[in-house]
Protein backbone atom coordinates (compact mmCIF):
# COMPACT_ATOMS: atom_id res chain seq x y z
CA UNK A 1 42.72 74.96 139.32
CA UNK A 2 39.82 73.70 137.13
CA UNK A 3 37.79 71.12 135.65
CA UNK A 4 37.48 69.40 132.37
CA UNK A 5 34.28 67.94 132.21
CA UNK A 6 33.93 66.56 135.72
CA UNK A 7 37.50 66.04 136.50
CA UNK A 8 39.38 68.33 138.87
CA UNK A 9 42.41 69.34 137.40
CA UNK A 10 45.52 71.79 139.03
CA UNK A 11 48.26 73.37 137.24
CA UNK A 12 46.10 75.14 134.50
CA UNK A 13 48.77 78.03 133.16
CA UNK A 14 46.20 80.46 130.86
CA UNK A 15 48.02 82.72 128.60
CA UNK A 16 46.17 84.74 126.05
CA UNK A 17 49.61 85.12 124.11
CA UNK A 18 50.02 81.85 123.04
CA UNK A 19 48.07 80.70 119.94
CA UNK A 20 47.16 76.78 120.96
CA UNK A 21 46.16 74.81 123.88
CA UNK A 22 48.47 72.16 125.01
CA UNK A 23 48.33 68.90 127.37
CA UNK A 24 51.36 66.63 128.03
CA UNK A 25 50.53 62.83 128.14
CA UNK A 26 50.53 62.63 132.04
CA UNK A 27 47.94 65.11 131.89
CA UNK A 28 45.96 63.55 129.54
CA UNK A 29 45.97 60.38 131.84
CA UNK A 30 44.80 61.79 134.76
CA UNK A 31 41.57 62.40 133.19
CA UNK A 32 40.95 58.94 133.18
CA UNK A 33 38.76 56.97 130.58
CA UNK A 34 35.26 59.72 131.03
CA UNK A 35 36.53 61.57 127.62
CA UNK A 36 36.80 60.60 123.73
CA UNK A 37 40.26 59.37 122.56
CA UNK A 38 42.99 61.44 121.48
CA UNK A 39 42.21 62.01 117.62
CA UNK A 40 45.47 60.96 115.98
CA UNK A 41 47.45 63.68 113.75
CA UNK A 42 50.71 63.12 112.28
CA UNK A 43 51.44 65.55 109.45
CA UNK A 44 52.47 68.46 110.55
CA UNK A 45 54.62 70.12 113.64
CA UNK A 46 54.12 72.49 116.36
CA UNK A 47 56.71 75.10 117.81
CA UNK A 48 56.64 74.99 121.47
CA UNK A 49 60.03 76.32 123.58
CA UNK A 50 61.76 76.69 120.47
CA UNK A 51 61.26 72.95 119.22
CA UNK A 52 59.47 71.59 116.86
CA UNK A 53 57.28 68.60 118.22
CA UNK A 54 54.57 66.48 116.25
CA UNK A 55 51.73 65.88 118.16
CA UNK A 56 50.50 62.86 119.54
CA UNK A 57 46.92 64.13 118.32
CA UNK A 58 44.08 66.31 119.24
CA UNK A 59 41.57 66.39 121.22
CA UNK A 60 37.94 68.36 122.33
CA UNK A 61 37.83 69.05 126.22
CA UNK A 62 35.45 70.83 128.16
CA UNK A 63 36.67 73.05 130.32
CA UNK A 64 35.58 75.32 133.37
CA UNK A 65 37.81 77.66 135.47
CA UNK A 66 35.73 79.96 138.24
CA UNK A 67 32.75 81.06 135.86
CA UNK A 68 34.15 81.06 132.51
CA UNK A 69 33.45 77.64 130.65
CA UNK A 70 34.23 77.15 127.09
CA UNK A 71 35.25 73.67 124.88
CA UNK A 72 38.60 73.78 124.28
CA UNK A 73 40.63 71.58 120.94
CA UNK A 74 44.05 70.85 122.85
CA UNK A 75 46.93 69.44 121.21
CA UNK A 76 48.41 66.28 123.09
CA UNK A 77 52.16 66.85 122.68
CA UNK A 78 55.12 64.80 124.71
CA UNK A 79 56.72 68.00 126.47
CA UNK A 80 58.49 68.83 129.98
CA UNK A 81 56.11 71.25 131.24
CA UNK A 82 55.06 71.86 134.56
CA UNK A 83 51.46 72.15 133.94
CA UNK A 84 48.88 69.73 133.17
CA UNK A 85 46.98 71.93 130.62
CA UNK A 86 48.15 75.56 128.98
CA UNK A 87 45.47 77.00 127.51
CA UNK A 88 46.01 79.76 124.83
């Protein structure tokens, strides 16, 4: 559990390991309209579960979990995970 910006937000997964931060759509939405639009990418893949996916875009999120805060660039990507943000 955490926030980006003011928005409470559950299913966080952290893992130092992985080298990105990802979001899937349905977690994007439930931040509502209180941050900037996804910044549109389209030229180059990402390898997540063994697939390549292109992004939907980018985009800058604050984000604060217990004490650490930090602004996080998260990739929007359409995948079946069960979290609403993985941060790397």
């Amino acid at each position: 559990m955490g926030y980006i910006g003011l928005s409470k937000v559950s299913h966080i997964q952290v893992d130092p390991g992985f080298a990105l931060s990802i979001m899937p759509p349905p977690g994007h939405a439930a931040l509502g309209n209180t941050h900037l639009p996804i910044e549109r990418h389209s030229n180059y893949h990402l390898w997540f579960n063994a697939n390549g996916t292109r992004p939907i875009g980018k985009i800058k999120l604050k984000c604060q979990i217990e004490d650490l805060r930090s602004e996080v660039t998260c990739y929007v990507i359409n995948a079946d995970i069960s979290y609403n943000l993985l941060l790397g």
